[in-house]
Protein backbone atom coordinates (compact mmCIF):
# COMPACT_ATOMS: atom_id res chain seq x y z
CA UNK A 1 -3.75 20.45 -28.06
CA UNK A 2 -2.47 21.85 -24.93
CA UNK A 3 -4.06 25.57 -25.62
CA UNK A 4 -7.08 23.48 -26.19
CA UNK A 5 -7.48 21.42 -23.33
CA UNK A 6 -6.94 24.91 -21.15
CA UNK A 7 -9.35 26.78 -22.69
CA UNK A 8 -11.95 23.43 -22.17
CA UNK A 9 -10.90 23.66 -18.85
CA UNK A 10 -11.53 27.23 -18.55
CA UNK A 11 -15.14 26.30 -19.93
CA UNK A 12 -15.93 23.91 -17.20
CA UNK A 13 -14.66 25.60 -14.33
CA UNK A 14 -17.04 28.75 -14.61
CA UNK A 15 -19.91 26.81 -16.38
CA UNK A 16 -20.31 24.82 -13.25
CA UNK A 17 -18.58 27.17 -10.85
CA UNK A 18 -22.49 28.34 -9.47
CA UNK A 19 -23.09 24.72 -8.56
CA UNK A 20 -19.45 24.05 -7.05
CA UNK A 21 -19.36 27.51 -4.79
CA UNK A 22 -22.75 26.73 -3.22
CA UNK A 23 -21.93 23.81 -2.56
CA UNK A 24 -18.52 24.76 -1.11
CA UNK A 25 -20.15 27.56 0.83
CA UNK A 26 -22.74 24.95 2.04
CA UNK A 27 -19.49 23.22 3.85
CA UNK A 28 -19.04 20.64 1.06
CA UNK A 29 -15.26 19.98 2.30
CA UNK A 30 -14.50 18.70 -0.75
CA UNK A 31 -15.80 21.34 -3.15
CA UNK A 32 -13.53 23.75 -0.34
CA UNK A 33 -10.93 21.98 -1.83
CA UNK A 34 -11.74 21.72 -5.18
CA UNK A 35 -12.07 25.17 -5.33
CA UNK A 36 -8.46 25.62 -3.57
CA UNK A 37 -9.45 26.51 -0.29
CA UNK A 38 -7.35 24.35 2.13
CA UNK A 39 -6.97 23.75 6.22
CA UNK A 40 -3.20 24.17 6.57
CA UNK A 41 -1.88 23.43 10.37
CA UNK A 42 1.88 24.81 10.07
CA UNK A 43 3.86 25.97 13.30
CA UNK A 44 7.20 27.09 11.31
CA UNK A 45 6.07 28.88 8.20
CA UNK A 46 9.86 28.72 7.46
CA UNK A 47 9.58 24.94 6.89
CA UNK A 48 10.11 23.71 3.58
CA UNK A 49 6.94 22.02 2.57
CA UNK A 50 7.12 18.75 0.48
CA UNK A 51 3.16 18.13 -1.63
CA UNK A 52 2.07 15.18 -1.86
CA UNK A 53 -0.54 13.88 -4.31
CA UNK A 54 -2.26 10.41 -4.95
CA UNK A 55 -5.41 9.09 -6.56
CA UNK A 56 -7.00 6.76 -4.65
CA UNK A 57 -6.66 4.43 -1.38
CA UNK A 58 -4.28 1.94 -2.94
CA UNK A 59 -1.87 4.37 -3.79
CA UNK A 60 -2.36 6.03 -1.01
CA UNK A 61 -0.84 3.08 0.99
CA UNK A 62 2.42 4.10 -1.56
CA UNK A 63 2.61 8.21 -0.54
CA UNK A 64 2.40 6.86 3.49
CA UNK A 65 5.43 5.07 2.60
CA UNK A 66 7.58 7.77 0.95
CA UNK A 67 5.92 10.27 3.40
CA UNK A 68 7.71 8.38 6.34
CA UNK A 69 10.88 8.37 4.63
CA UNK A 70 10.80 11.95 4.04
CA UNK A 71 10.03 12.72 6.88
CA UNK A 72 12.63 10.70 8.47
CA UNK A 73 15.35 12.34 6.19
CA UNK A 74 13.92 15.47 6.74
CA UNK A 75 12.47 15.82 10.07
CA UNK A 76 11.87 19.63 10.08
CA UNK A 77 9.58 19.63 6.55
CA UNK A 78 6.59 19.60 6.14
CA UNK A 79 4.07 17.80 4.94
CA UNK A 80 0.55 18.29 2.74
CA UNK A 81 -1.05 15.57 0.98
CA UNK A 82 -3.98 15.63 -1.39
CA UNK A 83 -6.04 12.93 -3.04
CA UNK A 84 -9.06 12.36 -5.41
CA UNK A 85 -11.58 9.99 -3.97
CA UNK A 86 -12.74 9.72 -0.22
CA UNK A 87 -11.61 6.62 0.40
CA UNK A 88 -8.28 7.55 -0.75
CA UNK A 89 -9.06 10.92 2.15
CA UNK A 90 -9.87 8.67 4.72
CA UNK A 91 -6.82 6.29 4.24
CA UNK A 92 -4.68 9.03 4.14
CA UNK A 93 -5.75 10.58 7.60
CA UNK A 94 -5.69 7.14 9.11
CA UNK A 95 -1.98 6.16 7.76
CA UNK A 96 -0.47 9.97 7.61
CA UNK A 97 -0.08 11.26 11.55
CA UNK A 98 2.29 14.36 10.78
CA UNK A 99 0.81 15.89 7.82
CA UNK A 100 -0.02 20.15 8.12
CA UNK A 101 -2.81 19.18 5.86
CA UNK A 102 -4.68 16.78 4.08
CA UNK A 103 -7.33 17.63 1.30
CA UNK A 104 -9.01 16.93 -2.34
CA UNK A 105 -6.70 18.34 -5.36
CA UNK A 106 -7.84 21.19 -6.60
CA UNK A 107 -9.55 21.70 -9.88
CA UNK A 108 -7.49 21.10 -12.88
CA UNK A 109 -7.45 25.19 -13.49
CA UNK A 110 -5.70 28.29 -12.94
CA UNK A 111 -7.55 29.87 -10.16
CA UNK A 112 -8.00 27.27 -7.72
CA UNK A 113 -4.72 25.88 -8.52
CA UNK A 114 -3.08 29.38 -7.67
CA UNK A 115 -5.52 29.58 -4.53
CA UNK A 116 -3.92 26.15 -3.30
CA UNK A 117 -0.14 27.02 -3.75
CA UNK A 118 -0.48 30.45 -2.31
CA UNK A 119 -1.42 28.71 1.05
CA UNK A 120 0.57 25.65 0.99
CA UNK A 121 3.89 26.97 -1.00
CA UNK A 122 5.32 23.79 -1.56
CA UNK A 123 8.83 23.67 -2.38
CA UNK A 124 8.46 20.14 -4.59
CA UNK A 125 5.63 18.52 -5.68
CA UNK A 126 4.78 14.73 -5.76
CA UNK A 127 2.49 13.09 -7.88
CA UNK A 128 2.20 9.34 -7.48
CA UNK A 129 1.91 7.02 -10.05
CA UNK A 130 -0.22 7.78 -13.22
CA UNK A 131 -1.57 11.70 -11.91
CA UNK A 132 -0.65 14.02 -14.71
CA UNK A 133 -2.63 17.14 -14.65
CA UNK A 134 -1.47 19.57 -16.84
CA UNK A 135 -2.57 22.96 -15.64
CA UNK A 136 -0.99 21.88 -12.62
CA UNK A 137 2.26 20.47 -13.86
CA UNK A 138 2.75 23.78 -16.29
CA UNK A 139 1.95 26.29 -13.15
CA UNK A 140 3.95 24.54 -11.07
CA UNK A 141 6.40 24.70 -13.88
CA UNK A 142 6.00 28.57 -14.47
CA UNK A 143 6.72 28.75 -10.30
CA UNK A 144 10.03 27.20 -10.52
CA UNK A 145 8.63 24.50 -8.12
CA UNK A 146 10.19 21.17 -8.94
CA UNK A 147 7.72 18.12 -9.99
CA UNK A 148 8.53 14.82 -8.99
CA UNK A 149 6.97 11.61 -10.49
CA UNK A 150 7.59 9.21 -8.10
CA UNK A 151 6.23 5.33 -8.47
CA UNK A 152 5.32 6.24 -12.32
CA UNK A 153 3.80 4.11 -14.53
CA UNK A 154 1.94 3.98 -17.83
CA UNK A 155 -0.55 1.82 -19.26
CA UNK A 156 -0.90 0.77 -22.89
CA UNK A 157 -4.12 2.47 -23.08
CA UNK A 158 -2.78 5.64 -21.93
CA UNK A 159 0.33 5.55 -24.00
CA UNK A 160 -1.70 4.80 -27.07
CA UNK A 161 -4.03 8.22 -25.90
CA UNK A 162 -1.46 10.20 -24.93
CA UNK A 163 0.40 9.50 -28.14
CA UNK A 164 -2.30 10.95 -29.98
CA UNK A 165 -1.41 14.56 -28.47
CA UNK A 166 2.15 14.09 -27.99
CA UNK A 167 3.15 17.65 -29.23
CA UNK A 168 0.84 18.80 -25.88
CA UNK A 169 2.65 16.19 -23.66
CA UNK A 170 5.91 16.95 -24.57
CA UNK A 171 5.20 20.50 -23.28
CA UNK A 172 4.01 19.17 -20.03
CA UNK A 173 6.70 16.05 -19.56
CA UNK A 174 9.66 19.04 -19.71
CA UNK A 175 8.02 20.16 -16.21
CA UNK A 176 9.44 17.53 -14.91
CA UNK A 177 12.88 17.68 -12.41
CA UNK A 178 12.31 13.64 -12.00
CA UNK A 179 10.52 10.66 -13.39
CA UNK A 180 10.85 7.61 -10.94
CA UNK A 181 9.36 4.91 -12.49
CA UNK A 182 8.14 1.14 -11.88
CA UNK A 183 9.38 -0.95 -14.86
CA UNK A 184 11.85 -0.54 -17.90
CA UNK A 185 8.29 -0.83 -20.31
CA UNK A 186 7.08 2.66 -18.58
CA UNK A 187 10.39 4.28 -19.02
CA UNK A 188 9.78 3.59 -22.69
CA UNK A 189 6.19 4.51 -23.57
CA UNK A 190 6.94 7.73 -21.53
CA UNK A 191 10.28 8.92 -24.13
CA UNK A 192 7.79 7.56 -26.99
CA UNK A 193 4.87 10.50 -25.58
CA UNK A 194 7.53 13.32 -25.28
CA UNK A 195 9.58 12.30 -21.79
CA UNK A 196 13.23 13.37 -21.44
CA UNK A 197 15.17 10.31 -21.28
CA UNK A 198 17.87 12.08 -19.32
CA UNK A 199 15.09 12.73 -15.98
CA UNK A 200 13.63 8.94 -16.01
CA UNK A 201 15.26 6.68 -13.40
CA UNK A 202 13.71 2.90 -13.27
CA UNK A 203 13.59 1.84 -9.75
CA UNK A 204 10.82 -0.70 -9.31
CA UNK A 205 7.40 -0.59 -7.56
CA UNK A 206 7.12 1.65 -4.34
CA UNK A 207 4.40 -0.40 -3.39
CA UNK A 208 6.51 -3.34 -1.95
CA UNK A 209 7.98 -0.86 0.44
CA UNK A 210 4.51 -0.66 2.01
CA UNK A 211 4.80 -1.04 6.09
CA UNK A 212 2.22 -3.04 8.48
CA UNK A 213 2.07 -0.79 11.54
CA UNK A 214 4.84 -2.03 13.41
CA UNK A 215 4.10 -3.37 16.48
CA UNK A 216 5.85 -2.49 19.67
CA UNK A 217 7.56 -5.43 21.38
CA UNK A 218 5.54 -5.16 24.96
CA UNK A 219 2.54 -4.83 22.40
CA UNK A 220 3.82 -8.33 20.49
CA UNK A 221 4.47 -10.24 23.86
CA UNK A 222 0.57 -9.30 25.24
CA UNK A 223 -0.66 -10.50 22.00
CA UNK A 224 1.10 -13.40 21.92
CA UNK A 225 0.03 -14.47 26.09
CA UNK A 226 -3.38 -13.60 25.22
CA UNK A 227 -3.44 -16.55 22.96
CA UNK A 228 -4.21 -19.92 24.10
CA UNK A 229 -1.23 -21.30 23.09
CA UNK A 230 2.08 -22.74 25.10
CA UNK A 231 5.19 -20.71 25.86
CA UNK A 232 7.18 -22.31 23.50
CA UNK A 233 4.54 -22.80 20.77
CA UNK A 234 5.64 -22.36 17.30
CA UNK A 235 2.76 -20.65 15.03
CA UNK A 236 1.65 -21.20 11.77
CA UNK A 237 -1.33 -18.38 10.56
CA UNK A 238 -3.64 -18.91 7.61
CA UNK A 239 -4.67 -15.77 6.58
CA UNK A 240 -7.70 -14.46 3.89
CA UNK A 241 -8.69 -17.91 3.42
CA UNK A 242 -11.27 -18.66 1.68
CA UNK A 243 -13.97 -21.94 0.56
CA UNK A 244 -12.12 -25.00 0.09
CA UNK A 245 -8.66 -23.66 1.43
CA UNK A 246 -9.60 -23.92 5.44
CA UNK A 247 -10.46 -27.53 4.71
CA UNK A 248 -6.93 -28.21 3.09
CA UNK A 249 -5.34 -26.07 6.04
CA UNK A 250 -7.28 -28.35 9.03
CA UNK A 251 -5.32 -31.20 7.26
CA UNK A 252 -2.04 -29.64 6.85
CA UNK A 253 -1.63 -28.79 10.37
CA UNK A 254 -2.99 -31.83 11.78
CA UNK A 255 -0.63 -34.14 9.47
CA UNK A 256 2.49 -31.55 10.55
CA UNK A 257 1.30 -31.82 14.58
CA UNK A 258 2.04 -35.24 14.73
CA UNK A 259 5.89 -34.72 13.99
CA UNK A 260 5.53 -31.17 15.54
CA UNK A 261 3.79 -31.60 18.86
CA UNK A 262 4.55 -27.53 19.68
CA UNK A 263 2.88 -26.46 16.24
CA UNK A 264 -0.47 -24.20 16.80
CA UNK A 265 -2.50 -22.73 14.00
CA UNK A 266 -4.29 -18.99 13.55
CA UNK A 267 -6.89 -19.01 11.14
CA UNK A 268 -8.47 -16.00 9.62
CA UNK A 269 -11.00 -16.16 7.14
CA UNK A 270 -11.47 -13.72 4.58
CA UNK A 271 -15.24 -13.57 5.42
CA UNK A 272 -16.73 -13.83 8.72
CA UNK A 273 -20.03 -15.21 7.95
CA UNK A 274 -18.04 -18.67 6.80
CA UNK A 275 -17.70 -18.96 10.82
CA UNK A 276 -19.71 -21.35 10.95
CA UNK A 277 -19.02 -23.99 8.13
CA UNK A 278 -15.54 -23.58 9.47
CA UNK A 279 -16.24 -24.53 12.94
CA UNK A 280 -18.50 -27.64 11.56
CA UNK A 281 -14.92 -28.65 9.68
CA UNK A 282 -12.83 -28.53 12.68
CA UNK A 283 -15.14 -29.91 14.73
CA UNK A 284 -15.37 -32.81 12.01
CA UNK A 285 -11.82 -33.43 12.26
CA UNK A 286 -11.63 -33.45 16.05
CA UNK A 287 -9.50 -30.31 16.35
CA UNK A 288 -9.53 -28.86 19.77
CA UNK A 289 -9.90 -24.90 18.60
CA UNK A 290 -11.23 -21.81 20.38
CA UNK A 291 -13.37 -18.68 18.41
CA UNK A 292 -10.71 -15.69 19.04
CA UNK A 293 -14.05 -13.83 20.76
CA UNK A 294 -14.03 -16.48 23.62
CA UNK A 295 -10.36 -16.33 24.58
CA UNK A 296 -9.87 -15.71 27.87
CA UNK A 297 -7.35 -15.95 30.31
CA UNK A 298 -8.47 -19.20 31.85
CA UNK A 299 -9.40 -20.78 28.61
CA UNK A 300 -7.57 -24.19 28.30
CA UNK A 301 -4.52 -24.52 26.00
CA UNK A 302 -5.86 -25.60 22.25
CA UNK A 303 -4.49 -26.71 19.16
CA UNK A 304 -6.26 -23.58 16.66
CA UNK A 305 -7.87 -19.98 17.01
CA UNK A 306 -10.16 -19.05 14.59
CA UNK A 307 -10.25 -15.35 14.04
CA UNK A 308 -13.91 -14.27 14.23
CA UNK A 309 -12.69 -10.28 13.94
CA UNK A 310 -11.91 -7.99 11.43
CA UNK A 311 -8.77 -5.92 11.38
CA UNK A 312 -6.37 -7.75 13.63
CA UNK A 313 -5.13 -9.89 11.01
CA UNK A 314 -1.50 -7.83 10.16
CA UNK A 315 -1.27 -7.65 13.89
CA UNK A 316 -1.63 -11.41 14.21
CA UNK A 317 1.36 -11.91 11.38
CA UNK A 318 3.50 -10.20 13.28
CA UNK A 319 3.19 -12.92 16.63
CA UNK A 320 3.88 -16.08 14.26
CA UNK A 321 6.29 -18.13 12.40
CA UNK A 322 5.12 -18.62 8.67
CA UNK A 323 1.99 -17.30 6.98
CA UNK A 324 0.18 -19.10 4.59
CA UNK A 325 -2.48 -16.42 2.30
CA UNK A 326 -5.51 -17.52 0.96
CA UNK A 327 -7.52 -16.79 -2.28
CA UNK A 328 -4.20 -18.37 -3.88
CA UNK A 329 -5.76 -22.30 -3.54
CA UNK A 330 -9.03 -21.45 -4.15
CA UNK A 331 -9.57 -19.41 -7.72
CA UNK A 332 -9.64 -16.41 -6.54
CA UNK A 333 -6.43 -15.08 -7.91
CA UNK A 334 -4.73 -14.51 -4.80
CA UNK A 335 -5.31 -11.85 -1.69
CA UNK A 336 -2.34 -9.37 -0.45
CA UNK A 337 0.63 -12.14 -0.10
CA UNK A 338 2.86 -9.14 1.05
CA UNK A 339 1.81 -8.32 4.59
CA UNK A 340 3.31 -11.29 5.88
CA UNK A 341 6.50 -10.13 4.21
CA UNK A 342 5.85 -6.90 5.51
CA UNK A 343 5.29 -8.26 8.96
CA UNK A 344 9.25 -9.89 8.97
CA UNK A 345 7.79 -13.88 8.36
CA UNK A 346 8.01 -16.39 5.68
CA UNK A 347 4.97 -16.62 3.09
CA UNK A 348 3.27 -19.72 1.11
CA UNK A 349 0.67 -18.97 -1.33
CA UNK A 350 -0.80 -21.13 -3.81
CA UNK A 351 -0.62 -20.60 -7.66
CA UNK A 352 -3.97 -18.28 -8.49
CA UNK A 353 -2.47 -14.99 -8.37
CA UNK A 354 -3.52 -12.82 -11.13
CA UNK A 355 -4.19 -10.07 -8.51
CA UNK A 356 -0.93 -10.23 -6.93
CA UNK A 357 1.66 -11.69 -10.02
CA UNK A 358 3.90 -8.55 -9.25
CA UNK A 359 3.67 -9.28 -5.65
CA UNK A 360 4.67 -12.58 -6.43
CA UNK A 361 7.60 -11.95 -8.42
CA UNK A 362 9.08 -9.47 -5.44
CA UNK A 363 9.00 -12.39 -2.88
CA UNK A 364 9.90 -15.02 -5.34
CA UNK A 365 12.98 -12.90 -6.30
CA UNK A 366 14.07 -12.33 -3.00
CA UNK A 367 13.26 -15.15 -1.10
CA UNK A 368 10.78 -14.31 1.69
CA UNK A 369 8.72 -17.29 0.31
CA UNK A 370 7.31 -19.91 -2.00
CA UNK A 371 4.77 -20.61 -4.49
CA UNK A 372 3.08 -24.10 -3.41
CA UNK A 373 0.62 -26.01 -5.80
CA UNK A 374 -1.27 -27.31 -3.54
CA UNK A 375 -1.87 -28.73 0.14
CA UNK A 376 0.29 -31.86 -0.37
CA UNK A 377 3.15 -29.06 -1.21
CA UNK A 378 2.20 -26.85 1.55
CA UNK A 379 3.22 -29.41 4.25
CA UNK A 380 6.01 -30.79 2.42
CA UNK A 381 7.51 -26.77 2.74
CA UNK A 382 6.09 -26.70 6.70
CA UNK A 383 7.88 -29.33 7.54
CA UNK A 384 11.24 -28.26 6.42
CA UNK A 385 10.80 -24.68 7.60
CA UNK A 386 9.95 -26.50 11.28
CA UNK A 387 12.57 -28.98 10.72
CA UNK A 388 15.33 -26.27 9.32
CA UNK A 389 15.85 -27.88 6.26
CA UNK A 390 14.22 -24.67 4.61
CA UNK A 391 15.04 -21.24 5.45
CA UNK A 392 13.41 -18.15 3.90
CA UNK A 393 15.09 -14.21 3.79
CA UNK A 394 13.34 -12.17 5.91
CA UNK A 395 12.59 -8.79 4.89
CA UNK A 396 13.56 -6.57 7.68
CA UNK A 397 17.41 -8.24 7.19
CA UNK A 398 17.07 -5.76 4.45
CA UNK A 399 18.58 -2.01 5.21
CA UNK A 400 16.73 1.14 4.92
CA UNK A 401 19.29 1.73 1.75
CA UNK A 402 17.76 -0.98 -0.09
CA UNK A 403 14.29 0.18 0.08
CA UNK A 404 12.63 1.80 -3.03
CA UNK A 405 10.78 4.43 -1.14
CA UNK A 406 14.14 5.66 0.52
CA UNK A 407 15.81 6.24 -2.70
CA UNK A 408 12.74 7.74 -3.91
CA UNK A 409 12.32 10.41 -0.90
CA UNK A 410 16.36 10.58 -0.86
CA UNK A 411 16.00 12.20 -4.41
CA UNK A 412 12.91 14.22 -3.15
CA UNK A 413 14.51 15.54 0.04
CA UNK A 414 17.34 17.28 -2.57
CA UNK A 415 15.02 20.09 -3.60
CA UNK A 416 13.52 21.50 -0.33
CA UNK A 417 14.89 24.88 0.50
């Protein structure tokens, strides 16, 4: 099956090779690097170079991760990273300062795979998650150049495809140096499609390794006096909430202020054009709030901010107390419940979370927050967080030892020459 899906390969390249080198010749960046023609910025050619590869924006968010711990236990390597889809580019040149290069992958064939590693000469490759190409994997293979899954995981679907050419996959799988994967089920339905037990390590999902940017602590402390709030305010921040939940958290706070005078809230919708109906609710309720647009440094001390800006909201976690997330009341199944965790606070969520179950498992397990069923629940666990009856782990308490994406670029850093 293998000699078969090369020689398909072979087909497509040159069938459609007139349409891909006009348009690469037409500046198409990513038909450049489709074609294996890549920027490369290196000052020390001697540096070892560690290639990184990812789908898509989401797991793009994972190879930032283990790129900074490379890097970190590696400082004079370099980097190149390549991805599929342009979101998945443009994340990657927003969250990846240091890299020599960042491109498309090349075309699953020979020639523009050969075109790519004579330029970049990486001395591992990465592939993230799911991303096995085989005319890659085997060249690479042929080259002596170590392939690392790292973050690996299988679906059903693909197991139950994959297991249909297995004799092909085992040929590929024995490429591998390492297979780092996300749960004991992908170890499995990797060994059933032709994996070497004896290169699979199980080390859990990179993903909850993934940092907010870290803000600087002059950077925290302007934030935080921008804010009409008291010196010694304590702050609780809705964030991503959606219909139904601001309502619930108007009435949470304002029950909790009454035993907790120095209590403020942040809240940050999900979608900006609820501004309105959320103003017409505090208003309702008598709140004394102020839009984040119309803070100012004389503005009056209040009792809320509502966020009317995108972007700011990781920013904002890292200023407060405890973080409720929204989408988890309402059912929506849940919006990302880890950037508070990220961020060093607490976290409350509701029960819809079939978007983030995982998510919820790594906070659950390790105790950077709570499940709550509802509002009455949410200020029962406010008020013994504010009252110290409840404390929660906070997740930088954890060392850099105990951090997937460590271990992971640890076992990376091992093969660079």
């Amino acid at each position: 099956m293998l000699t078969l899906y090369k020689a398909f390969t072979f087909l497509v390249h040159y069938i459609t090779l007139p349409y891909t080198a006009l348009a690469a010749l037409f500046g198409s960046r990513k038909w450049r690097n489709r074609l294996g023609f890549h920027k490369i910025r290196r000052v020390d050619k001697s540096a070892p170079v560690v290639w990184l590869h990812a789908s898509s924006m989401g797991e793009v968010n994972v190879l930032a991760t283990l790129a900074a711990q490379i890097k970190s236990l590696a400082p004079l390597s370099d980097i190149y990273v390549t991805v599929m889809t342009v979101t998945g580019l443009e994340r990657a040149e927003k969250s990846i300062n240091d890299a020599i290069g960042i491109g498309y992958l090349s075309l699953d064939y020979r020639a523009p795979i050969e075109r790519f590693l004579c330029l970049v000469k990486p001395s591992v490759a990465v592939f993230i998650e799911t991303e096995i190409w085989p005319n890659h994997i085997c060249l690479l293979g042929e080259r002596k150049i170590p392939v690392v899954l790292a973050n690996g995981r299988l679906s059903e679907k693909a197991h139950r495809r994959y297991l249909r050419v297995k004799s092909g996959m085992r040929q590929v799988l024995s490429n591998y140096a390492e297979m780092d994967l996300q749960t004991d089920a992908d170890a499995t339905r990797f060994v059933e499609i032709g994996a070497d037990p004896d290169k699979i390590e199980v080390l859990g999902s990179l993903k909850f390794d993934t940092p907010t940017r870290n803000l600087p602590e002059s950077e925290r402390k302007a934030l935080r006096e921008q804010l009409p709030f008291s010196a010694g305010a304590r702050i609780f921040i809705a964030g991503s909430t959606r219909n139904g939940e601001n309502e619930v958290i108007f009435d949470v706070y304002q029950k909790l202020k009454q035993e907790f005078p120095e209590l403020k809230l942040l809240l940050v919708p999900r979608h900006l054009d609820k501004i309105p109906q959320i103003v017409v609710s505090a208003e309702s309720r008598g709140l004394r709030y102020l839009l984040h647009s119309k803070v100012a440094p004389e503005s009056s001390p209040v009792d809320a901010v509502i966020v009317d800006k995108m972007g700011i909201l990781n920013d904002l976690y890292q200023i407060c107390d405890i973080a409720f997330v929204g989408g988890t009341l309402s059912d929506i199944g849940g919006h990302n419940i880890l950037e508070p965790v990220w961020a060093g606070i607490p976290v409350l969520y509701g029960p819809s979370l079939f978007n983030v179950g995982d998510s919820s498992r790594y906070i659950l397990e390790n105790g950077f927050g709570e499940m709550i069923k509802d509002g009455e629940e949410l200020r029962e666990r406010l008020r013994a967080f504010l009252s110290g009856e409840k404390a929660y782990r906070r997740r930088n308490e954890l060392t850099q030892e105990s951090s997937r994406a460590y271990r992971t670029a640890r076992k990376i850093v091992k093969y660079l020459k």
